[in-house]
Protein backbone atom coordinates (compact mmCIF):
# COMPACT_ATOMS: atom_id res chain seq x y z
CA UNK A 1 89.49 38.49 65.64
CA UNK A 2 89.43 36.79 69.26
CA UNK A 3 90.57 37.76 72.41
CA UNK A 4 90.56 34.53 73.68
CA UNK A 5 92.00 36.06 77.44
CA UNK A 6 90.07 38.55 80.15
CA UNK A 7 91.24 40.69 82.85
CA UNK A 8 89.72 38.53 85.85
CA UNK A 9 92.44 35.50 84.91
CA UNK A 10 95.15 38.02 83.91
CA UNK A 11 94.72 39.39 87.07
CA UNK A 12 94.96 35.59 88.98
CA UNK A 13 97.95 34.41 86.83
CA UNK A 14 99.74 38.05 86.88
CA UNK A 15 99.09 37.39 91.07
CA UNK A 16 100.32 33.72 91.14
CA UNK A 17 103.26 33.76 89.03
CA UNK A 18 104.43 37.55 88.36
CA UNK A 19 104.14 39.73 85.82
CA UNK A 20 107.44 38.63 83.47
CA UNK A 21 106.73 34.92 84.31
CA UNK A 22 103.19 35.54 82.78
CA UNK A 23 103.92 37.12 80.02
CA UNK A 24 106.49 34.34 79.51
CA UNK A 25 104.11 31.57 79.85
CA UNK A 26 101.42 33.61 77.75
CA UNK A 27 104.53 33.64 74.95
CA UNK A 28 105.55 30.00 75.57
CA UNK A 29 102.27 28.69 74.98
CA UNK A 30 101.67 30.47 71.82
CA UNK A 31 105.22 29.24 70.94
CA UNK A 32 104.41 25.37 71.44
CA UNK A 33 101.60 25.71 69.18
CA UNK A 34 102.27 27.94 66.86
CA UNK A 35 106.21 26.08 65.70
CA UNK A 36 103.98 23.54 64.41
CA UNK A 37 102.25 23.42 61.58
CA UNK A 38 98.81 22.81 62.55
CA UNK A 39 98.90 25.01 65.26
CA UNK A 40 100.32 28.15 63.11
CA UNK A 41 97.57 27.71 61.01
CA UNK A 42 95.18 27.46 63.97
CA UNK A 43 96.46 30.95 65.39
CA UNK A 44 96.82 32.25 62.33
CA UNK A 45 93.03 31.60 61.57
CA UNK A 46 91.81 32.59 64.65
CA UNK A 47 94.17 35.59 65.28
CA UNK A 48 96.60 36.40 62.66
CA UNK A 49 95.70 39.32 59.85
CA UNK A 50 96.61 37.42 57.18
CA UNK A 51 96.55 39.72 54.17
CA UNK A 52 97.21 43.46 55.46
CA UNK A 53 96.84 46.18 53.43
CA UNK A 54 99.95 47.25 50.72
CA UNK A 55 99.73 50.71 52.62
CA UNK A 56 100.74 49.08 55.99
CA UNK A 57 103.95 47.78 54.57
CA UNK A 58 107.57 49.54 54.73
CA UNK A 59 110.71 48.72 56.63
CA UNK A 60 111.73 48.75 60.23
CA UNK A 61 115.64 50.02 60.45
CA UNK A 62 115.82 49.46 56.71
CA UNK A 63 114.47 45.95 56.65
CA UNK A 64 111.49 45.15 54.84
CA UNK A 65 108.39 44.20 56.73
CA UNK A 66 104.62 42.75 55.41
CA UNK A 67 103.31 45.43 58.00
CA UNK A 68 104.99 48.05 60.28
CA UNK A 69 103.84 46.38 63.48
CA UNK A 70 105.63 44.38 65.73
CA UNK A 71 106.67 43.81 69.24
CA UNK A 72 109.37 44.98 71.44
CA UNK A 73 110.58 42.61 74.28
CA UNK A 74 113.85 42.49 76.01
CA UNK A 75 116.39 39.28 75.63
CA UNK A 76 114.82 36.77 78.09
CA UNK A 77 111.96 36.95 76.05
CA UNK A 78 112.86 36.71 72.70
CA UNK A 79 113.22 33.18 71.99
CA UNK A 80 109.40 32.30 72.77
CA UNK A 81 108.80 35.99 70.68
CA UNK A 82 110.32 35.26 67.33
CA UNK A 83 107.92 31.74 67.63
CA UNK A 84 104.81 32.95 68.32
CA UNK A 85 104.63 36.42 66.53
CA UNK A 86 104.33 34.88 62.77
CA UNK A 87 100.86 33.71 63.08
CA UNK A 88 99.58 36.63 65.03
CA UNK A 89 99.90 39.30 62.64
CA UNK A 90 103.22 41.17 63.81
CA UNK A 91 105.40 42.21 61.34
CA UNK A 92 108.97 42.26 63.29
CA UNK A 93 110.65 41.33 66.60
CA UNK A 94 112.73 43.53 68.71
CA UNK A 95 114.80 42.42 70.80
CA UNK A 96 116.78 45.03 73.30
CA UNK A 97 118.67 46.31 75.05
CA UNK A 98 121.05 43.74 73.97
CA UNK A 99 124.49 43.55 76.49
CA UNK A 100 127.41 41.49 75.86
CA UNK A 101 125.00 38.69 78.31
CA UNK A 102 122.90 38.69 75.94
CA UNK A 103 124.23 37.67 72.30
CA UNK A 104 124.19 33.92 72.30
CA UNK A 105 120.79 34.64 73.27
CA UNK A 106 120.18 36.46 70.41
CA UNK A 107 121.40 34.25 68.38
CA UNK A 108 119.91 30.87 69.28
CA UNK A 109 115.94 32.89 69.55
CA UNK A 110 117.00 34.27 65.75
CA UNK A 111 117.92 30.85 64.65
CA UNK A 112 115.32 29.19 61.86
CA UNK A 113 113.25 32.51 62.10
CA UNK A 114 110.51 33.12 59.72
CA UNK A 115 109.93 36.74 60.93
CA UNK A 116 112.15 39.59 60.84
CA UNK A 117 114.32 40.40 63.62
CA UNK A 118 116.03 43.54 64.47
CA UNK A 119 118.29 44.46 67.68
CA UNK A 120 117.88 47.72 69.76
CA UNK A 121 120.29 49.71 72.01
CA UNK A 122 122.98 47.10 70.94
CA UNK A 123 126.55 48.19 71.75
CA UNK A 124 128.98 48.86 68.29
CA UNK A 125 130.78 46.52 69.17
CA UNK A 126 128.38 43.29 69.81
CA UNK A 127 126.95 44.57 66.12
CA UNK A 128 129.59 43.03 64.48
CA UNK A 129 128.84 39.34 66.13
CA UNK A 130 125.08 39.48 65.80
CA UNK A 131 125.07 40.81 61.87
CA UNK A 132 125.28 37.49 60.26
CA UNK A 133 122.27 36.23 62.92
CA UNK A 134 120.08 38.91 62.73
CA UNK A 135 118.17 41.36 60.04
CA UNK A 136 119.09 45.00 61.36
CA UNK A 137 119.90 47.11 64.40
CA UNK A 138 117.34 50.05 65.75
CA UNK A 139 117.68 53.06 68.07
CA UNK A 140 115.50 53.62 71.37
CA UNK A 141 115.59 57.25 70.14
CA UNK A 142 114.22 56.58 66.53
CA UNK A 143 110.98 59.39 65.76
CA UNK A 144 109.69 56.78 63.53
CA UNK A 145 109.44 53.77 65.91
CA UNK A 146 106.41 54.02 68.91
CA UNK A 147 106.84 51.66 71.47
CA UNK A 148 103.43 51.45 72.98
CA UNK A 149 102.49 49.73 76.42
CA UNK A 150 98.93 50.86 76.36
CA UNK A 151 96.66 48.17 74.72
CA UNK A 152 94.60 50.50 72.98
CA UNK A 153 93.81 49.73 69.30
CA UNK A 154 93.03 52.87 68.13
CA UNK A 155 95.63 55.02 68.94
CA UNK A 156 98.34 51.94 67.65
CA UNK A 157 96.27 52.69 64.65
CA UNK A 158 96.08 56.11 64.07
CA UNK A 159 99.77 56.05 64.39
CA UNK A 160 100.45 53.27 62.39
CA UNK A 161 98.42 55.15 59.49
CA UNK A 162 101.37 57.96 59.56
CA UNK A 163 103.68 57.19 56.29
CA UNK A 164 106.56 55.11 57.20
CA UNK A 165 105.83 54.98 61.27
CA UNK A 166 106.84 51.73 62.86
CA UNK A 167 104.44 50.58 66.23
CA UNK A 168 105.97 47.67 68.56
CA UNK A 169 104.45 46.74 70.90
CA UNK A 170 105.37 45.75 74.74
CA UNK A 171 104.86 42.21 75.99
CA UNK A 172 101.90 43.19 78.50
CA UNK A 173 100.17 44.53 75.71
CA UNK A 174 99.26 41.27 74.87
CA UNK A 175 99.12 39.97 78.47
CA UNK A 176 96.11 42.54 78.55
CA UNK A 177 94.83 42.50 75.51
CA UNK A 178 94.90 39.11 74.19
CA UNK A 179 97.16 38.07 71.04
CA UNK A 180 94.47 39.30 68.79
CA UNK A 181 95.63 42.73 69.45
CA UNK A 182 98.11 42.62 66.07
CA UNK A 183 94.82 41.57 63.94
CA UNK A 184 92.27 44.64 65.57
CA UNK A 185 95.12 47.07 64.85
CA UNK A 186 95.84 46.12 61.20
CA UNK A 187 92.14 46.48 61.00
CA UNK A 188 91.41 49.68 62.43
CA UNK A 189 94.29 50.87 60.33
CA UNK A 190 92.71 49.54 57.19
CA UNK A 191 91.06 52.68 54.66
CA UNK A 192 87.04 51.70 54.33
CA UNK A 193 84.48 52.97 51.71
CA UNK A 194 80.96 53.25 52.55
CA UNK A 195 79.04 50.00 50.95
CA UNK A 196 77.68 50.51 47.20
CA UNK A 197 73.96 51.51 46.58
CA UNK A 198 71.70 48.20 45.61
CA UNK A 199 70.38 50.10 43.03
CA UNK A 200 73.90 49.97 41.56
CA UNK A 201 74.31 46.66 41.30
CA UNK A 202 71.55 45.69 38.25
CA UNK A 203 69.16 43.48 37.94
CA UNK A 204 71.42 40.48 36.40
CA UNK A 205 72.73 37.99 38.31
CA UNK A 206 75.53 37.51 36.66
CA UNK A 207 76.20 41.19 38.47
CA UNK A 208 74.89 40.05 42.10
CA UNK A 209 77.19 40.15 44.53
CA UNK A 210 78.92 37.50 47.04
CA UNK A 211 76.32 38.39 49.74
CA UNK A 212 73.22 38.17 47.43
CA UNK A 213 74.06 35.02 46.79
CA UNK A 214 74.95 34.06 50.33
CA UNK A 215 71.61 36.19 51.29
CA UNK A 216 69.35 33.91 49.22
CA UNK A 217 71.17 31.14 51.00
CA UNK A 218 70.10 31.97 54.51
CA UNK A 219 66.64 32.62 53.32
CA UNK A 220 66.14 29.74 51.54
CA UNK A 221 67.62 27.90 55.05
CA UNK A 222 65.04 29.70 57.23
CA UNK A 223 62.52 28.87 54.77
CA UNK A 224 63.29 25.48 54.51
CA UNK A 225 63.67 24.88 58.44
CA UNK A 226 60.23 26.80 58.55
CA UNK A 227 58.59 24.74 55.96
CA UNK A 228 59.80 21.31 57.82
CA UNK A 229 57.98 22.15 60.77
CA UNK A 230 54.73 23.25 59.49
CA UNK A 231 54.96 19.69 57.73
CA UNK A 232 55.69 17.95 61.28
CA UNK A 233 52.76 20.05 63.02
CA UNK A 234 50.43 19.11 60.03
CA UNK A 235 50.02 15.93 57.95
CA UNK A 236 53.93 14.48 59.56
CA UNK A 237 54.53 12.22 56.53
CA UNK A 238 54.41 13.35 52.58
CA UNK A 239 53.30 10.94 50.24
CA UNK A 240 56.80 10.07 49.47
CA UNK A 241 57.66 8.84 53.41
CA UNK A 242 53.81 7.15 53.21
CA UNK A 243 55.27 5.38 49.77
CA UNK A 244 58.53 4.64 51.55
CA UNK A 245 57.28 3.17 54.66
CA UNK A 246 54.20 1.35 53.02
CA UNK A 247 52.16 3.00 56.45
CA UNK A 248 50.17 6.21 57.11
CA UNK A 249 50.31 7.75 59.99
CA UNK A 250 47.55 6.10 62.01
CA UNK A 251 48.99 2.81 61.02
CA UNK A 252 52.76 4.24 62.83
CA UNK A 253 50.61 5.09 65.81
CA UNK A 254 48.87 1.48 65.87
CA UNK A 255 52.25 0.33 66.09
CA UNK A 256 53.76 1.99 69.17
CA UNK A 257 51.40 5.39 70.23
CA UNK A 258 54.66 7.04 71.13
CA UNK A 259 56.07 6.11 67.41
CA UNK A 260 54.44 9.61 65.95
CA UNK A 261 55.67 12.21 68.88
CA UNK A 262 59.62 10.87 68.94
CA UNK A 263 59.05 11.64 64.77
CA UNK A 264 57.93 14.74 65.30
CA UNK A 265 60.19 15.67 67.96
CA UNK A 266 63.42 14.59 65.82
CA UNK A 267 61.94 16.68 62.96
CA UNK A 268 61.31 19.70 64.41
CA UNK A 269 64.39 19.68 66.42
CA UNK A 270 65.98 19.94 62.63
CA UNK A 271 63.62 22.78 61.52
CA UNK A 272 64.38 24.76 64.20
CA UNK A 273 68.32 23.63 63.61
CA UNK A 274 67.45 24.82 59.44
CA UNK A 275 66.53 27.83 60.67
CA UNK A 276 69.45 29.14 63.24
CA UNK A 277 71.77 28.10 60.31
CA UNK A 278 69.57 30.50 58.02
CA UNK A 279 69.77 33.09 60.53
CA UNK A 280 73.52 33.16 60.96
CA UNK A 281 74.22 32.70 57.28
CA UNK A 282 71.72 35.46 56.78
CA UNK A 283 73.97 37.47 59.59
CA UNK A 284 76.78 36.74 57.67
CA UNK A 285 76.19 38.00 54.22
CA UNK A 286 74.80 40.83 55.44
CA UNK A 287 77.03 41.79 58.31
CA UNK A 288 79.75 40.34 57.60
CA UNK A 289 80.72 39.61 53.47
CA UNK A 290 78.47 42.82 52.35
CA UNK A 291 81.22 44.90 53.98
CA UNK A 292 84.03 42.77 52.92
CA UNK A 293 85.18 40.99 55.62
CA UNK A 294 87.47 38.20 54.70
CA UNK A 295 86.22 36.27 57.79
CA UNK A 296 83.03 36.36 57.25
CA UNK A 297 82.96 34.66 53.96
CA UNK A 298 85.48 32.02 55.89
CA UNK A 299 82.82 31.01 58.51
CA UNK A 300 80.08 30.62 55.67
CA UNK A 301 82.16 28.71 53.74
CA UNK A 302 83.61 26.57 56.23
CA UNK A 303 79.94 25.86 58.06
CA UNK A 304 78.35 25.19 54.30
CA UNK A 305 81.41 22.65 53.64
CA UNK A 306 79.93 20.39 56.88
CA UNK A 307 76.10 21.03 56.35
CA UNK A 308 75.68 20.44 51.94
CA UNK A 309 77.24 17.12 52.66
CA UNK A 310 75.18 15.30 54.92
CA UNK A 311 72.83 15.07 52.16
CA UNK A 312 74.88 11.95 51.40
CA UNK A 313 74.09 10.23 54.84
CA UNK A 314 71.27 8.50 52.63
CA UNK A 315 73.88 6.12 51.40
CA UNK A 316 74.29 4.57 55.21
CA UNK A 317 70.13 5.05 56.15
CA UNK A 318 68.70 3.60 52.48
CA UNK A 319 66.52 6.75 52.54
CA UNK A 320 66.66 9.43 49.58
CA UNK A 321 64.14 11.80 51.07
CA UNK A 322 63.03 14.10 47.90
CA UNK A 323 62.60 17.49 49.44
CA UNK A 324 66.01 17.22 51.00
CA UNK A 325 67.49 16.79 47.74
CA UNK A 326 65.66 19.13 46.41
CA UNK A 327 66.48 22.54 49.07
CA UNK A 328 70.26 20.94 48.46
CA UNK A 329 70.09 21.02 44.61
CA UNK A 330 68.69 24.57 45.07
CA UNK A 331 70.89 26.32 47.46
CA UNK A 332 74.14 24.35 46.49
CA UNK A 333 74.86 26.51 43.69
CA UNK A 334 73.94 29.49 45.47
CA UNK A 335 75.92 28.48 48.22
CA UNK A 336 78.99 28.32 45.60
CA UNK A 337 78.08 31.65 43.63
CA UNK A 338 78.83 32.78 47.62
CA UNK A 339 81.98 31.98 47.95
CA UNK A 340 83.61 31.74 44.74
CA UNK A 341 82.84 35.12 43.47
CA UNK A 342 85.14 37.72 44.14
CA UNK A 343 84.76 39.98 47.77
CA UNK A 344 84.82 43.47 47.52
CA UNK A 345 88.56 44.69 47.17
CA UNK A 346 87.93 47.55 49.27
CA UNK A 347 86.89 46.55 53.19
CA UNK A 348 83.77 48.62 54.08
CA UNK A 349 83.56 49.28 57.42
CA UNK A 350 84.12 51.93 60.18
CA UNK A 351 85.58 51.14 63.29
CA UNK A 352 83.93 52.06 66.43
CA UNK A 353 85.82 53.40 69.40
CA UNK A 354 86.59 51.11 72.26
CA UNK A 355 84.20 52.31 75.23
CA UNK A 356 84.78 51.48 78.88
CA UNK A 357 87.16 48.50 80.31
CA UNK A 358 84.07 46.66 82.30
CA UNK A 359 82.37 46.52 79.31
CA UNK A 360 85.03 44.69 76.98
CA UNK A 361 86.21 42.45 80.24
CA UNK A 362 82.29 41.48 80.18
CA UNK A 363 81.92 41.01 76.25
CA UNK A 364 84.97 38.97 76.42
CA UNK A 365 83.38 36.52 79.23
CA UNK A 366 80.30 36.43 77.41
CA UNK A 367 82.66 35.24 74.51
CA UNK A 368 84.38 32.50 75.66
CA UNK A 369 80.78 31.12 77.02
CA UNK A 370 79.65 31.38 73.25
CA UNK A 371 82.67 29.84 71.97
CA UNK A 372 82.30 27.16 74.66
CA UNK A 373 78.49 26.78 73.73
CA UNK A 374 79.54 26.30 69.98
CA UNK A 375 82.24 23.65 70.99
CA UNK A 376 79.86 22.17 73.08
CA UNK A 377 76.73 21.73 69.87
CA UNK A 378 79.61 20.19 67.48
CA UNK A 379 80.62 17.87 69.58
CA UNK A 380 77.11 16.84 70.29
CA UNK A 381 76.03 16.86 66.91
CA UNK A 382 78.85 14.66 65.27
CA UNK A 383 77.45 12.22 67.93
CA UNK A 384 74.31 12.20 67.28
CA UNK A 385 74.97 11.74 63.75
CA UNK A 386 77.10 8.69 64.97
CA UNK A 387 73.91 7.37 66.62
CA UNK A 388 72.04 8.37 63.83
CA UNK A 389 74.15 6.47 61.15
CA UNK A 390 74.51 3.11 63.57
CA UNK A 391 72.36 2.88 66.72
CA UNK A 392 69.76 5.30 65.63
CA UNK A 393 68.61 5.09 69.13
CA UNK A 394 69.81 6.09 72.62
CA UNK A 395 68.98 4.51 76.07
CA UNK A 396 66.46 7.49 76.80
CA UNK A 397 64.97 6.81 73.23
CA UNK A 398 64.18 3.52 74.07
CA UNK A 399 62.66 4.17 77.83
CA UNK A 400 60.30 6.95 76.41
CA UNK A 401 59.56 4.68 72.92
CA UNK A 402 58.80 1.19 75.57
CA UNK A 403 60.41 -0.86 72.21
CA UNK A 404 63.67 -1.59 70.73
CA UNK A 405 64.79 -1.61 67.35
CA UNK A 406 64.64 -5.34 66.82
CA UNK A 407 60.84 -4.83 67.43
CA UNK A 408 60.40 -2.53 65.25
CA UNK A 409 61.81 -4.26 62.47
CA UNK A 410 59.78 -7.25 63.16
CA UNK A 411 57.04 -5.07 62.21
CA UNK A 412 58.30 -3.10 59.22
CA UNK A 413 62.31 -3.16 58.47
CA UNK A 414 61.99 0.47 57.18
CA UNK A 415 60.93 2.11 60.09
CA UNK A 416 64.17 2.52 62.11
CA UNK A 417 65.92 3.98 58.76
CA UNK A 418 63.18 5.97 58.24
CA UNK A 419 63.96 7.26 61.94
CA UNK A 420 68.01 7.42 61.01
CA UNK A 421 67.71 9.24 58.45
CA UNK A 422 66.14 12.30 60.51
CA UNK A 423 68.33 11.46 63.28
CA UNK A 424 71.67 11.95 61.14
CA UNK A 425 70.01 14.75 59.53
CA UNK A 426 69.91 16.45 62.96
CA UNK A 427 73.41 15.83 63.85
CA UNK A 428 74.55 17.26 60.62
CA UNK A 429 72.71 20.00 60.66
CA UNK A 430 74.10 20.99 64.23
CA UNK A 431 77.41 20.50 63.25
CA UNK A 432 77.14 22.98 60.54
CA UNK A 433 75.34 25.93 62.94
CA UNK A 434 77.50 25.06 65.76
CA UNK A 435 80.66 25.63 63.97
CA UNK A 436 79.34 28.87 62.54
CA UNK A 437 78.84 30.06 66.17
CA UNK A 438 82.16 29.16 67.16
CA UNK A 439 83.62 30.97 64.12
CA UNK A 440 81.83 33.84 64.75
CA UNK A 441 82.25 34.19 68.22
CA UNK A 442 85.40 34.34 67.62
CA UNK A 443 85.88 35.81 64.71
CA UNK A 444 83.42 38.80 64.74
CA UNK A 445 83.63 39.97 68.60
CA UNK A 446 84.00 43.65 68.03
CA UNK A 447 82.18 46.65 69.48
CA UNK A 448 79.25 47.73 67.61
CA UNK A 449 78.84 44.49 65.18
CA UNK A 450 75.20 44.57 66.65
CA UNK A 451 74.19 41.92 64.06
CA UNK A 452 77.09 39.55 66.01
CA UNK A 453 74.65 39.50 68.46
CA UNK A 454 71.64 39.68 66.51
CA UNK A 455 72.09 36.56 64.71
CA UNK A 456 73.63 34.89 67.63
CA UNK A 457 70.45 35.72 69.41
CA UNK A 458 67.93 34.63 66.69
CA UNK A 459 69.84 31.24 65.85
CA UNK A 460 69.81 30.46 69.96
CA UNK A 461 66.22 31.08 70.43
CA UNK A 462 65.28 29.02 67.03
CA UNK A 463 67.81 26.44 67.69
CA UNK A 464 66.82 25.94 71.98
CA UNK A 465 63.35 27.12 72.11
CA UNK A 466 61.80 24.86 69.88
CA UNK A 467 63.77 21.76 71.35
CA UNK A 468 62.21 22.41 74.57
CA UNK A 469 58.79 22.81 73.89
CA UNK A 470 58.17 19.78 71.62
CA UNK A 471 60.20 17.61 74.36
CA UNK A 472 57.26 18.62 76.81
CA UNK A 473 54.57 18.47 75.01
CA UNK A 474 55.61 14.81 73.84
CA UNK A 475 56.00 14.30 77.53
CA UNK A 476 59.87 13.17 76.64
CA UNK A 477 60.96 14.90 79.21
CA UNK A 478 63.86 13.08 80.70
CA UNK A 479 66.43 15.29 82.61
CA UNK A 480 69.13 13.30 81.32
CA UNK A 481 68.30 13.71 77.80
CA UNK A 482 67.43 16.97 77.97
CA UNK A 483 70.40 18.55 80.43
CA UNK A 484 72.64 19.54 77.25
CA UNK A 485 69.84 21.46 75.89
CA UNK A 486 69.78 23.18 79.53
CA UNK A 487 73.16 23.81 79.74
CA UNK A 488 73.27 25.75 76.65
CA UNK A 489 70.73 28.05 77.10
CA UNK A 490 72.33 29.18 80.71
CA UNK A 491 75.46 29.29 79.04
CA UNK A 492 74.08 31.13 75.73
CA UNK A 493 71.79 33.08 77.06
CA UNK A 494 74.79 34.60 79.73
CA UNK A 495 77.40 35.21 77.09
CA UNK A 496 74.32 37.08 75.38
CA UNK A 497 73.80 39.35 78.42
CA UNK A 498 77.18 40.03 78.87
CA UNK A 499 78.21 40.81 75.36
CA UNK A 500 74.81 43.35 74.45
CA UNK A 501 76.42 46.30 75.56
CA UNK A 502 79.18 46.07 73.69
CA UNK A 503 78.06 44.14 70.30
CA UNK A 504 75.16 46.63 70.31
CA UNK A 505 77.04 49.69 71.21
CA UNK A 506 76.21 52.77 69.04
CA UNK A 507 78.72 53.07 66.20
CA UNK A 508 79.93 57.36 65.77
CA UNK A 509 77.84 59.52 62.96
CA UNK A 510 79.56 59.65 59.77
CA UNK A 511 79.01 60.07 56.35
């Protein structure tokens, strides 16, 4: 789960406007978005712990709670509290000490509550006006509760795993540690078994897990992306485009010399797009669903749900192109075998210790760049399959082409969808591996996922790399055009640097 905040801003804001007026602002903002709707389930998607364990469950001062973790803040903050807690993953709100000051307080932040909220170091007499306005009444003194202040996960989490202990947490516990600090707990706290033998699994495929399937997936991506380009650095058109066109290659040449290379640099920008999608999805079932990771399977199915459906762009470019159809009639029901068989019930993985504070404050630089990289490719691919679906062309298209499209359709009217349909290919295509680096920069930022960065890596160099190098050797090489791609290698290849020490940190022997 994200920790969308680092020490180097805490440090400014905790410097500029005080330590209790940033951890109010920090709870006011998640307030504003999470009381509505959207926004809950925005936090709750990106943060929250939404199904924790049975085990985690019990009661805080004899009030039933999903999970016995929660925060502790006193009555100034507790209105902004009891709204942004639900979709984080806390189980309870305390509010105290609680003076005579403080009750209409209490009752207006308990008001329309939809977690529970209990009242500590309240005097006997003030008990009897908040009862009907609030769920229970704790002690400071309780052995069962552990207020914590230190951020650290694992310790929360060793004591939460004691039978019937309560952990709340203080307010600059999440100033420090980000609000995904309910969500890392609940997971460290969850009981893992080590992953089943392959061998145990059969031969059927009726047996095959989730992550086969989603396995098979990301290879047949990567083979697919891989294929495409050998076809673009070979014979460029099939015998279905050559059909479709009425025109070999030569003759596309004859008609503008520059016709060929913007082809071939469309296409292979989209083969080396195929193939960072393969490489994440391969990341994914492997790293991520294999082990049982409900977010994992999330991020696959959410990418696959853009990317499987751009095989209908056809209907807006007049071009069915065959061995598209075909890889989409193949992996489609792989794709679904994926995510609509059941994930393991038990979670199988083992947490690895948090290692020094430079490290994480690093890691969590490096992933806000990625996150900002991802944001960055969707928005660039949902215009591109604009362009692609209307336009086709941009101004730099044109300059490097020396045509328009109205010329090109005076020579053959198929050309320029011919040219859309690779062009909304692309876009679609970048949507889908651009939101699967988002999710999983986000998502799947913990020390030692080593495959986080692996696949990261591998999708970055396939999706950049490629890009580059056929844009110079077509000698398409304006700075305009090309300053996107720039930007998100520097930015990529930064949050990379930053984050390899701690994605790729050593996880402890066990069995």
């Amino acid at each position: 789960m994200p920790d969308w905040t680092y020490h180097p801003l805490r440090g400014a804001a905790a410097a500029l406007l005080g330590r209790r007026r940033s951890q109010l602002t920090a709870l006011r903002v998640l307030a504003s978005i999470g009381a509505r709707p959207a926004g809950a389930r925005l936090i709750a998607r990106g943060f929250g712990h939404r199904h924790p364990p049975r085990r985690l469950a019990g009661d805080v001062a004899g009030v039933p709670v999903a999970v016995r973790l929660g925060i502790s803040v006193p009555p100034s903050l507790a209105h902004e509290t009891v709204r942004a807690m639900p979709p984080l993953g806390a189980g309870v709100v305390e509010v105290g000490p609680v003076g005579a000051a403080d009750v209409d307080r209490v009752r207006e932040a308990a008001t329309g509550r939809s977690i529970p909220v209990v009242v500590r170091d309240c005097d006997p007499s003030l008990e009897a006006a908040l009862a009907p306005h609030v769920d229970g009444f704790t002690r400071g003194d309780d052995p069962r509760v552990l207020r914590v202040s230190d951020a650290s996960v694992t310790a929360a989490a060793t004591a939460l795993g004691e039978p019937g202990a309560v952990v709340l947490a203080r307010p600059e516990v999440l100033v420090a540690s980000g609000p995904g600090w309910f969500a890392r707990v609940t997971e460290a706290a969850t009981p893992t078994a080590p992953a089943p033998a392959l061998r145990d699994v059969g031969r059927s495929p009726r047996r095959w897990p989730a992550w086969w399937w989603a396995l098979l997936v990301g290879l047949g991506m990567t083979g697919a992306g891989l294929g495409a380009a050998a076809i673009t650095l070979g014979p460029v058109l099939l015998w279905y485009d050559r059909d479709y066109l009425g025109m070999t290659v030569h003759e596309l040449h004859g008609v503008n010399h520059h016709l060929v290379h913007f082809l071939q640099h469309d296409r292979i920008t989209m083969a080396g797009t195929m193939v960072s999608i393969g490489a994440l999805y391969t990341g994914l079932a492997v790293g991520g669903i294999r082990h049982g990771r409900p977010w994992a399977r999330e991020v696959y199915l959410v990418s696959g749900a853009i990317g499987f459906p751009t095989l209908f762009y056809f209907l807006s470019t007049g071009f069915v192109e065959p061995l598209h159809t075909a890889t989409t009639v193949v992996l489609f029901p792989m794709f679904l075998a994926a995510v609509l068989r059941r994930a393991h019930a038990v979670p199988r993985w083992r947490p690895v210790p948090e290692g020094p504070e430079p490290e994480r404050r690093r890691a969590l630089v490096g992933q806000l760049l990625l996150i900002v990289t991802g944001a960055g490719l969707f928005v660039g691919g949902a215009v591109i399959s604009v362009v692609g679906l209307t336009s086709v062309f941009v101004p730099t298209d044109l300059t490097f082409l020396g045509t328009d499209a109205r010329a090109l359709d005076a020579v053959n009217p198929r050309i320029v969808p011919f040219l859309a349909h690779d062009r909304a290919g692309f876009g679609g295509a970048l949507m889908s591996a651009a939101v699967a680096i988002v999710l999983v920069s986000a998502w799947g930022w913990r020390r030692g996922e080593a495959w986080v960065f692996w696949s990261l890596a591998v999708a970055a160099a396939a999706g950049f790399l490629p890009a580059v190098a056929v844009h110079g050797t077509i000698h398409y090489t304006d700075f305009i055009h090309l300053a996107p791609v720039y930007f998100g290698i520097v930015l990529t290849a930064t949050g990379l640097l930053l984050a390899r020490p701690y994605l790729c940190a050593k996880a402890p022997a066990g069995p």
